[in-house]
PDB file of N, CA and C in Angstrom:
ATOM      1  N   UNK A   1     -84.056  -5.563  89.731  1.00  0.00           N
ATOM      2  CA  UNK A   1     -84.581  -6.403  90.788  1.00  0.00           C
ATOM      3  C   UNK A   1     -85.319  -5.519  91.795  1.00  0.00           C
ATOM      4  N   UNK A   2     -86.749  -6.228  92.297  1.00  0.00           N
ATOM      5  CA  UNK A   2     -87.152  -5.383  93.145  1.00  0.00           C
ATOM      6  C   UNK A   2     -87.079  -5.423  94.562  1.00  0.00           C
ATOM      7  N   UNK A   3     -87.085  -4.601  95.065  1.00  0.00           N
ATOM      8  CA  UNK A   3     -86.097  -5.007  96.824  1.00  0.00           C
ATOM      9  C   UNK A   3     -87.556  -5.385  97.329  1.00  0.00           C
ATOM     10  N   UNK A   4     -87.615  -6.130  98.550  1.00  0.00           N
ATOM     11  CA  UNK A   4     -89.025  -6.784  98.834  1.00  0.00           C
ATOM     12  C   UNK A   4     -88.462  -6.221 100.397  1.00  0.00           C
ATOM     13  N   UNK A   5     -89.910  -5.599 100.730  1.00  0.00           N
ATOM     14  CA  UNK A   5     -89.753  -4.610 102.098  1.00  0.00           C
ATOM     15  C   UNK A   5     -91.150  -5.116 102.777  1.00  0.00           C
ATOM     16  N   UNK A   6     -90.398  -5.462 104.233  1.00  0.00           N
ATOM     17  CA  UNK A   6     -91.699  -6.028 105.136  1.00  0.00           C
ATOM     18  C   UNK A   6     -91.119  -5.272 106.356  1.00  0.00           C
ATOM     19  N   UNK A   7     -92.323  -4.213 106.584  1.00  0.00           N
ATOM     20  CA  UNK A   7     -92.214  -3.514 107.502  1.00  0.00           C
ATOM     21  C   UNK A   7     -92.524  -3.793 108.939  1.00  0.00           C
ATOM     22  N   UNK A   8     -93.006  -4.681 109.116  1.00  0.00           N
ATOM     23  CA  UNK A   8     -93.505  -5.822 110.727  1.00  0.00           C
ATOM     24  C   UNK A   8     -92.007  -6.506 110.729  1.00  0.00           C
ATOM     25  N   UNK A   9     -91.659  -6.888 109.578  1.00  0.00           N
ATOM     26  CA  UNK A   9     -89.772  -7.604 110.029  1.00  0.00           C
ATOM     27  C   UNK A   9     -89.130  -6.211 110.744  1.00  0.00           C
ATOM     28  N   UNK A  10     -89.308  -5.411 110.122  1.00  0.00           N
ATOM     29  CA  UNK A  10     -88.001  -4.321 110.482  1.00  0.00           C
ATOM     30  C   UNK A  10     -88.266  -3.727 111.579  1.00  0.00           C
ATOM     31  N   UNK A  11     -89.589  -3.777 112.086  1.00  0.00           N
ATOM     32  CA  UNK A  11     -90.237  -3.007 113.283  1.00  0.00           C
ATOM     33  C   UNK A  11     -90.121  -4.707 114.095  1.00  0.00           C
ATOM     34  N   UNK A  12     -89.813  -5.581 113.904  1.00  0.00           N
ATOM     35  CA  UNK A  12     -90.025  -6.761 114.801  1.00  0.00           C
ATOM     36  C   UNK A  12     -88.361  -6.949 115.330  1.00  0.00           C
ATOM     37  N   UNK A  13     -87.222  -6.884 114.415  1.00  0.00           N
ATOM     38  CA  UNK A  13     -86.062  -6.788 114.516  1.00  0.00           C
ATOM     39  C   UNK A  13     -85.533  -5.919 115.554  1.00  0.00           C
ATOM     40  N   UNK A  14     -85.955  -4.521 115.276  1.00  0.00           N
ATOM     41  CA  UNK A  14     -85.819  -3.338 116.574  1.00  0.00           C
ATOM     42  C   UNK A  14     -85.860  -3.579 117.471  1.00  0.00           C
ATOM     43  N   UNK A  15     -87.558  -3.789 117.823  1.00  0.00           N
ATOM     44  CA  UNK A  15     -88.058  -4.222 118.982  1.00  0.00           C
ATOM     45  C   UNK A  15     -87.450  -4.880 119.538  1.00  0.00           C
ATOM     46  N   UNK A  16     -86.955  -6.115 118.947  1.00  0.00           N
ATOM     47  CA  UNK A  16     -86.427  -7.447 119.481  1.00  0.00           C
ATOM     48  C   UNK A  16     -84.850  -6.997 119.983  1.00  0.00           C
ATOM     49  N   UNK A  17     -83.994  -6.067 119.458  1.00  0.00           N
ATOM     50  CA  UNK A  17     -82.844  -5.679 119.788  1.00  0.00           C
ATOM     51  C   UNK A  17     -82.893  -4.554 120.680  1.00  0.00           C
ATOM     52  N   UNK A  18     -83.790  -3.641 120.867  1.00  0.00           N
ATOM     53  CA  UNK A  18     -83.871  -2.827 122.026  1.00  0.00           C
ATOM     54  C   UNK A  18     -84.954  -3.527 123.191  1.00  0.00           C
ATOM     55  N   UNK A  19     -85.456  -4.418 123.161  1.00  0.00           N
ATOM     56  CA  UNK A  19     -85.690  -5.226 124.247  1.00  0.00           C
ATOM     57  C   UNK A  19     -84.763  -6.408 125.042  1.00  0.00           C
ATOM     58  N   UNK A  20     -83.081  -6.894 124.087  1.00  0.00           N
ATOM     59  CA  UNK A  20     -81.994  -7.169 124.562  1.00  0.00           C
ATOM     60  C   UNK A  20     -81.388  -7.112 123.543  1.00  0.00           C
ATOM     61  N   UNK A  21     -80.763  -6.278 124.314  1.00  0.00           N
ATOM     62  CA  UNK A  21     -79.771  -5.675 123.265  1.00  0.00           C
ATOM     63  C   UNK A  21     -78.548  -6.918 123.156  1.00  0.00           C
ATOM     64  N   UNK A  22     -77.953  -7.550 123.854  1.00  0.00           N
ATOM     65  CA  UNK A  22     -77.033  -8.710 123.208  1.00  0.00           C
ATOM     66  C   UNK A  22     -77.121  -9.481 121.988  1.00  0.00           C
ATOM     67  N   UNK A  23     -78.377  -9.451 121.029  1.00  0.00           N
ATOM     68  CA  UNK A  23     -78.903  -9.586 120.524  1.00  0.00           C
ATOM     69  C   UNK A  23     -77.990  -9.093 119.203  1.00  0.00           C
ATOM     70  N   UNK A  24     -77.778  -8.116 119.311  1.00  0.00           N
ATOM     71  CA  UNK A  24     -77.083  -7.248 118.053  1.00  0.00           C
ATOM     72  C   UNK A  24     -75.555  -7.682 117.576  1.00  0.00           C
ATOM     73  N   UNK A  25     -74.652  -8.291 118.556  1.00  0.00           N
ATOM     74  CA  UNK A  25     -73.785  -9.289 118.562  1.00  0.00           C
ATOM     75  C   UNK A  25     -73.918 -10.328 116.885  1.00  0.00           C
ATOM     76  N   UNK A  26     -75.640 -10.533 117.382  1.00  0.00           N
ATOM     77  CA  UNK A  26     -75.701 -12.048 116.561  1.00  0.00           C
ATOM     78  C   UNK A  26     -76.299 -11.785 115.407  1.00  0.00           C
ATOM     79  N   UNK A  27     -76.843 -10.607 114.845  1.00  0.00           N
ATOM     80  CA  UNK A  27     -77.189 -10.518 113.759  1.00  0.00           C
ATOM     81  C   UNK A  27     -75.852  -9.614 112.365  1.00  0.00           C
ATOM     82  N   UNK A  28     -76.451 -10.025 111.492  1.00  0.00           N
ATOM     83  CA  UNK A  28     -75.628  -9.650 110.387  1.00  0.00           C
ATOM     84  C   UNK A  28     -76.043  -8.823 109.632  1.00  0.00           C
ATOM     85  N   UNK A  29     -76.999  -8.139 109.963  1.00  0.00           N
ATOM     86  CA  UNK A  29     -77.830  -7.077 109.193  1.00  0.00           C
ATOM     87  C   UNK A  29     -76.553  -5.821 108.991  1.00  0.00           C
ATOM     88  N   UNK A  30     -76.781  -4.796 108.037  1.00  0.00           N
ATOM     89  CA  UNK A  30     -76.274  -3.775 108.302  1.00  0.00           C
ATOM     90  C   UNK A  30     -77.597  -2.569 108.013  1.00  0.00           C
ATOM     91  N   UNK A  31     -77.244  -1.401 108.248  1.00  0.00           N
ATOM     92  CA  UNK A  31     -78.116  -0.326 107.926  1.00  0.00           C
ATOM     93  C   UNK A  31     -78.711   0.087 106.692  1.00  0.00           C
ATOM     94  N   UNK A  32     -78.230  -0.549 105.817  1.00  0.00           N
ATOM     95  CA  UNK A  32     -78.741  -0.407 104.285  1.00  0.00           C
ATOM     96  C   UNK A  32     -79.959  -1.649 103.854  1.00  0.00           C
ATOM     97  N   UNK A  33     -79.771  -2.743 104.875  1.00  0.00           N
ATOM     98  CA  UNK A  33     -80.531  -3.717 105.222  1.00  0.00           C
ATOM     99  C   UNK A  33     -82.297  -3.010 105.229  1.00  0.00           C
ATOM    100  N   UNK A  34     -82.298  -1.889 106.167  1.00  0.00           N
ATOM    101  CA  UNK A  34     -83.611  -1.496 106.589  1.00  0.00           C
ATOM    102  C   UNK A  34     -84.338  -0.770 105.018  1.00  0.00           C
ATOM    103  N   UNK A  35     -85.254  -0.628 104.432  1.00  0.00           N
ATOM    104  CA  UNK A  35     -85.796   0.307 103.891  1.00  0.00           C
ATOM    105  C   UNK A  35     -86.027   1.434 104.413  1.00  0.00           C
ATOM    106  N   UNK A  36     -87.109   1.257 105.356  1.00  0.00           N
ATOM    107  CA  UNK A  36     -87.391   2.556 106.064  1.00  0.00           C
ATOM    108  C   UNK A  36     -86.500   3.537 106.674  1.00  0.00           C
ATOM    109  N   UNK A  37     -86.303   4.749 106.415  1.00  0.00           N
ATOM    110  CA  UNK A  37     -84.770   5.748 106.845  1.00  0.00           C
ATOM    111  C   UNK A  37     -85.127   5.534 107.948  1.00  0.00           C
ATOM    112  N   UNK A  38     -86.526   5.754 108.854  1.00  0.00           N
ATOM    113  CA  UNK A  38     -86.552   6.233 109.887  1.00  0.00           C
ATOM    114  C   UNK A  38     -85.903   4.606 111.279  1.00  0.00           C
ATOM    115  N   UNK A  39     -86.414   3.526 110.013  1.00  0.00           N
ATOM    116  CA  UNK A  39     -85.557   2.308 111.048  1.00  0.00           C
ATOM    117  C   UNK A  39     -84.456   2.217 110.452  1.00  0.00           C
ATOM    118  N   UNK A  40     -83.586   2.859 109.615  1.00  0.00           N
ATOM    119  CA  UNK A  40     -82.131   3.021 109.403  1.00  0.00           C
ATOM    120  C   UNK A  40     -81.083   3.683 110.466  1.00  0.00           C
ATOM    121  N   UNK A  41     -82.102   4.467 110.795  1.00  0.00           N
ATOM    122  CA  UNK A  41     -81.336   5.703 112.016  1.00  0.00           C
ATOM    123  C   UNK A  41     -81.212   4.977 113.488  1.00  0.00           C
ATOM    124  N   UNK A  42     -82.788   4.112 113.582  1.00  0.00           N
ATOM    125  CA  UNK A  42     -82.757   3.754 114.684  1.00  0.00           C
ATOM    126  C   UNK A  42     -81.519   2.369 115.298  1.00  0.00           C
ATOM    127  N   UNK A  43     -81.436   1.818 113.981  1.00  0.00           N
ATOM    128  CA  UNK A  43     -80.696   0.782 113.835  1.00  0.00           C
ATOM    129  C   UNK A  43     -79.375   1.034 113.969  1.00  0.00           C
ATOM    130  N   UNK A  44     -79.164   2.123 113.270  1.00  0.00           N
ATOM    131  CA  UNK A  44     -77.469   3.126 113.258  1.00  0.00           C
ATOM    132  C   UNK A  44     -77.529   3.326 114.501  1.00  0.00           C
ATOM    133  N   UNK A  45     -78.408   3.810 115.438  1.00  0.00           N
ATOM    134  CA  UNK A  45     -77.750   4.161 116.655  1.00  0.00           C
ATOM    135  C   UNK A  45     -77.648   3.166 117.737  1.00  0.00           C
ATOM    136  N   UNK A  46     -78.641   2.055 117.330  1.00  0.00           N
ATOM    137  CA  UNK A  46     -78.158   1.039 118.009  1.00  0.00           C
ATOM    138  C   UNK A  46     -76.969   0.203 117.664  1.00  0.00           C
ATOM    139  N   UNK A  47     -76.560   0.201 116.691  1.00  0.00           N
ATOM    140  CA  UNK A  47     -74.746  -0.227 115.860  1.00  0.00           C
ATOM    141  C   UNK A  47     -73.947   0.877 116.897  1.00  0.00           C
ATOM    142  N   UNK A  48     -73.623   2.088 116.771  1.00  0.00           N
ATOM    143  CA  UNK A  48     -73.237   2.789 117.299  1.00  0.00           C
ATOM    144  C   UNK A  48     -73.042   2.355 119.099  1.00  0.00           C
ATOM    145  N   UNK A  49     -73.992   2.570 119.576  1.00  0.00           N
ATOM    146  CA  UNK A  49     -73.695   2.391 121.065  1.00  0.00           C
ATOM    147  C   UNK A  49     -73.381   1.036 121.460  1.00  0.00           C
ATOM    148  N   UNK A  50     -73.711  -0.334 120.317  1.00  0.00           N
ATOM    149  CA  UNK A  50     -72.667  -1.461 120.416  1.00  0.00           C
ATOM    150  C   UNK A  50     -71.073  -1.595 120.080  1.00  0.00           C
ATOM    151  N   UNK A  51     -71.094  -0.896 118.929  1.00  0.00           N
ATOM    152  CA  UNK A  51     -69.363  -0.201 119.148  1.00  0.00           C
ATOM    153  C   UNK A  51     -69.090   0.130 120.117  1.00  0.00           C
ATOM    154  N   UNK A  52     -69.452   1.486 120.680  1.00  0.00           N
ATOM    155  CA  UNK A  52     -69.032   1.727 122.328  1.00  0.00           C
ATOM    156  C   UNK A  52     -69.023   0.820 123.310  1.00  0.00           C
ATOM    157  N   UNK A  53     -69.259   0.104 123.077  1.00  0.00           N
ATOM    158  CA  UNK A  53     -69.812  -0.943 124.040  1.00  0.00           C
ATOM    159  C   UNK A  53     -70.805  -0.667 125.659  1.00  0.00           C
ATOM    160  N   UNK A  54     -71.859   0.373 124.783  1.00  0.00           N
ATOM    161  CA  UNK A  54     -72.721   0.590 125.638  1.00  0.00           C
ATOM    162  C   UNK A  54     -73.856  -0.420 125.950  1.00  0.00           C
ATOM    163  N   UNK A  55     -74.508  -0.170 126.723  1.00  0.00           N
ATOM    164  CA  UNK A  55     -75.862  -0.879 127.187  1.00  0.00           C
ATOM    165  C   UNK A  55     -77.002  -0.651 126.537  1.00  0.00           C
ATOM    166  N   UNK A  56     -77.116  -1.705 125.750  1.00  0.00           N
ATOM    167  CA  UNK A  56     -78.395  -1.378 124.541  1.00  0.00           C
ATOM    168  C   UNK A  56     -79.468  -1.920 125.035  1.00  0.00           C
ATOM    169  N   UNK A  57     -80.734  -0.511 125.285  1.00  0.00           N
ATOM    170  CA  UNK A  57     -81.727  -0.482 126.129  1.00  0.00           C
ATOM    171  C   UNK A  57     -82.507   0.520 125.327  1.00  0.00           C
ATOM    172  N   UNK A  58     -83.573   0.923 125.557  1.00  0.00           N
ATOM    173  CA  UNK A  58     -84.621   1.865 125.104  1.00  0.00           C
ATOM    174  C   UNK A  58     -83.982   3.443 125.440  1.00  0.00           C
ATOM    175  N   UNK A  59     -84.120   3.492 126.752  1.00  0.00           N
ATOM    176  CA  UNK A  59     -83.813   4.660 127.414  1.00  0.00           C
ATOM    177  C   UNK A  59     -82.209   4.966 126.776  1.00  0.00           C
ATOM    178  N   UNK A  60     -81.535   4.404 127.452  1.00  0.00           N
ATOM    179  CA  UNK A  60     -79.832   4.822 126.400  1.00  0.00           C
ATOM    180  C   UNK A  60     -79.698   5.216 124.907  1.00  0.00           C
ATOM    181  N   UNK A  61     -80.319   4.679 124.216  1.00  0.00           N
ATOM    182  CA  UNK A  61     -80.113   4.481 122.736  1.00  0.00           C
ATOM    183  C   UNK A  61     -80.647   5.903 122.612  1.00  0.00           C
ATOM    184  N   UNK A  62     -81.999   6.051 122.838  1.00  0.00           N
ATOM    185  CA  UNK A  62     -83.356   7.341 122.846  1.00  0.00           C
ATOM    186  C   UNK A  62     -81.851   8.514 123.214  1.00  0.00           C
ATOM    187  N   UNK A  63     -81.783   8.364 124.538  1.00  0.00           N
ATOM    188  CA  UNK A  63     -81.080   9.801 125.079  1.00  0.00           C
ATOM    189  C   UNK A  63     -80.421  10.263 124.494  1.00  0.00           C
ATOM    190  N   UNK A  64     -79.341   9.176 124.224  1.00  0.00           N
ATOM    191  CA  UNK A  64     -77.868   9.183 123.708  1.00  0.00           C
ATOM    192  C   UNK A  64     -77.598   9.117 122.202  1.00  0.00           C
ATOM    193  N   UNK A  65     -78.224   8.559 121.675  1.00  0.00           N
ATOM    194  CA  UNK A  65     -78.014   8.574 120.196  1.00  0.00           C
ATOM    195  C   UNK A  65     -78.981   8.911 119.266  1.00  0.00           C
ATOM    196  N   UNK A  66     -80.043   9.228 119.682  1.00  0.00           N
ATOM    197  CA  UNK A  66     -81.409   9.653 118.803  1.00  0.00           C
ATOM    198  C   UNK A  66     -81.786  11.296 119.359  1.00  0.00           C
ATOM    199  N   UNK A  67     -81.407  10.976 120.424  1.00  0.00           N
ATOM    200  CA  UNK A  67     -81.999  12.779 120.915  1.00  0.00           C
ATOM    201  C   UNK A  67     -83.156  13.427 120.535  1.00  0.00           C
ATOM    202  N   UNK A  68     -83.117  14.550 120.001  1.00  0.00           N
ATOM    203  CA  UNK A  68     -84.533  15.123 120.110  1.00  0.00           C
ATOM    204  C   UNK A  68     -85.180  14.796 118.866  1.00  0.00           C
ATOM    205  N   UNK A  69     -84.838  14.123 117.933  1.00  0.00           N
ATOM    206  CA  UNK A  69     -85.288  13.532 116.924  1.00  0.00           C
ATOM    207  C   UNK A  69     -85.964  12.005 117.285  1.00  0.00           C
ATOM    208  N   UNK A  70     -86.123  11.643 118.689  1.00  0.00           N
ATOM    209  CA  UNK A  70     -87.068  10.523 118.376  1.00  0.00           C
ATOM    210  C   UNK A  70     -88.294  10.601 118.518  1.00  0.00           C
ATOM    211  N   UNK A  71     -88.886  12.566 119.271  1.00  0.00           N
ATOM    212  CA  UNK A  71     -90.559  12.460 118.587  1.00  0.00           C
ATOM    213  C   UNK A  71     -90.860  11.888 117.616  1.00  0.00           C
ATOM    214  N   UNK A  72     -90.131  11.967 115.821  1.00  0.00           N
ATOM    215  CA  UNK A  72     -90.451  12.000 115.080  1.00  0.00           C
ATOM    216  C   UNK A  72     -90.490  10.921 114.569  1.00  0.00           C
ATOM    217  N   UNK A  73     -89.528   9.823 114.979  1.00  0.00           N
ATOM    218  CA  UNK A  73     -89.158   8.735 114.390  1.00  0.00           C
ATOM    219  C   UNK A  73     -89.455   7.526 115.261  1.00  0.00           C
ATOM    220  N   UNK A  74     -89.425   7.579 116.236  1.00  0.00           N
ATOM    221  CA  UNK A  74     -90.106   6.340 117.351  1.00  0.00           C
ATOM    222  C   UNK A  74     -91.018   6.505 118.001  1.00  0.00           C
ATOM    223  N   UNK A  75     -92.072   5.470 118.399  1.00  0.00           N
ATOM    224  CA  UNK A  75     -93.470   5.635 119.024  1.00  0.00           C
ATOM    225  C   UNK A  75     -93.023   4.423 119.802  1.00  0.00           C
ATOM    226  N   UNK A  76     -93.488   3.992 121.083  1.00  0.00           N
ATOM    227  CA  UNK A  76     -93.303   2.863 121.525  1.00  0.00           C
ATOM    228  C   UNK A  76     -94.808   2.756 122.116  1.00  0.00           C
ATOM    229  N   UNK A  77     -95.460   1.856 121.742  1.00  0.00           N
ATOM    230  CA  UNK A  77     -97.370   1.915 122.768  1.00  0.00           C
ATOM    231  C   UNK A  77     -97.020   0.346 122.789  1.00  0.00           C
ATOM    232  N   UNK A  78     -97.614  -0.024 123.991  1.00  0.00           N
ATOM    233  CA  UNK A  78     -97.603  -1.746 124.408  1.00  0.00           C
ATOM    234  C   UNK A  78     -96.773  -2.592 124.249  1.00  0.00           C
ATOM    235  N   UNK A  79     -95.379  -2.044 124.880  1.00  0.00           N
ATOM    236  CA  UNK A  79     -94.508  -2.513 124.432  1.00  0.00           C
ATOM    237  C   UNK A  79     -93.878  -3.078 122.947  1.00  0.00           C
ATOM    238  N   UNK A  80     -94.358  -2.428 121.962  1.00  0.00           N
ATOM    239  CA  UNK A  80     -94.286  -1.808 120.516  1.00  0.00           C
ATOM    240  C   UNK A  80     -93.197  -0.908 119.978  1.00  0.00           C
ATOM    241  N   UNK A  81     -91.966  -1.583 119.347  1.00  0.00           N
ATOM    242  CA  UNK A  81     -91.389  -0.089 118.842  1.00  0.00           C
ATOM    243  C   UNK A  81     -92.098   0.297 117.455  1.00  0.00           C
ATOM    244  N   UNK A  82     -92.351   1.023 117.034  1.00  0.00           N
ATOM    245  CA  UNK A  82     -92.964   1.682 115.864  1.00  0.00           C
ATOM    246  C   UNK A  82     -92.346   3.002 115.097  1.00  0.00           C
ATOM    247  N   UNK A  83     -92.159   3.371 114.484  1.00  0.00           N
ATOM    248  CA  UNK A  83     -91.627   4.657 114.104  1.00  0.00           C
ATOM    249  C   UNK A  83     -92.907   5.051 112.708  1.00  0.00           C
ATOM    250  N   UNK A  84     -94.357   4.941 112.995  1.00  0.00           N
ATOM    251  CA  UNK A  84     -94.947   5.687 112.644  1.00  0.00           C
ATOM    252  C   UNK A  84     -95.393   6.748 113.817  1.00  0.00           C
ATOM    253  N   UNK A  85     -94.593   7.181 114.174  1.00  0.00           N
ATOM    254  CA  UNK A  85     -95.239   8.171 115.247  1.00  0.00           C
ATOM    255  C   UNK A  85     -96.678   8.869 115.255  1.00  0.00           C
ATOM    256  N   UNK A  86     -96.576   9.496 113.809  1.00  0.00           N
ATOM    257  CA  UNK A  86     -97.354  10.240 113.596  1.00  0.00           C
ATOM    258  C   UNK A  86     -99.305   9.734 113.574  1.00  0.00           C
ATOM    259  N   UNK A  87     -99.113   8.454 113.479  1.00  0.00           N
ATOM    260  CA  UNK A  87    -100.779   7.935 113.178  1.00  0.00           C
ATOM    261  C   UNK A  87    -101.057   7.906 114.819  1.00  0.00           C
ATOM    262  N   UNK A  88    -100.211   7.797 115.743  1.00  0.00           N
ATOM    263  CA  UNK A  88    -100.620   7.972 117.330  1.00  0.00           C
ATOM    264  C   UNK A  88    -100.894   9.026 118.058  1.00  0.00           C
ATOM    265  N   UNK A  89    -100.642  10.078 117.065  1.00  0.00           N
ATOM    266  CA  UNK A  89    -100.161  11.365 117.681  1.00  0.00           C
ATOM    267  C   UNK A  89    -102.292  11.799 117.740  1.00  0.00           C
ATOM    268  N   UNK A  90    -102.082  12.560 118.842  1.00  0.00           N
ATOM    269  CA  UNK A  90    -104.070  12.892 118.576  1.00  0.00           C
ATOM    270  C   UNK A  90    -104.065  14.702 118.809  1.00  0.00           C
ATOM    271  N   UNK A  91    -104.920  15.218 118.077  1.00  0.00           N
ATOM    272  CA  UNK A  91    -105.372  16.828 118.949  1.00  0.00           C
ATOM    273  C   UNK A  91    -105.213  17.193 119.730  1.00  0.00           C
TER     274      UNK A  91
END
């Protein structure tokens, strides 16, 4: 069977959970859910700081659970989460 991957869902899902985070409560996704590793991680760390029962926000998640690895893996432009970083990146 072939797994069917829509990358505007998985980048729309994020977005939508690090723009309110209560949000994560109500979904049933898990991390194996995502294709993309790089929205696997992001997703893991937003699971993560809802266990803690932290405040799931942009800034928290970034600091606290992604660290210096979200050059690589998150871009945010126009209120956009993205984790192609790299096509934004310029000379």
């Amino acid at each position: 069977m072939t797994a069917h991957v829509n990358y505007e869902a998985e980048v729309a899902v994020l977005g939508a959970v690090l723009v309110d985070g209560t949000l994560i409560k109500d979904l049933e996704l898990e991390v194996k859910h995502f294709y993309h590793k790089n929205h696997q991680q992001i997703y893991r760390s937003v699971q993560k700081a809802s266990e803690q029962q932290e405040f799931i926000d942009i800034p928290p998640v970034v600091t606290t659970h992604l660290g210096k690895a979200i050059g690589s893996i998150l871009f945010i432009k126009n209120g956009r989460v993205d984790s192609n970083y790299s096509q934004y990146q310029t000379s």
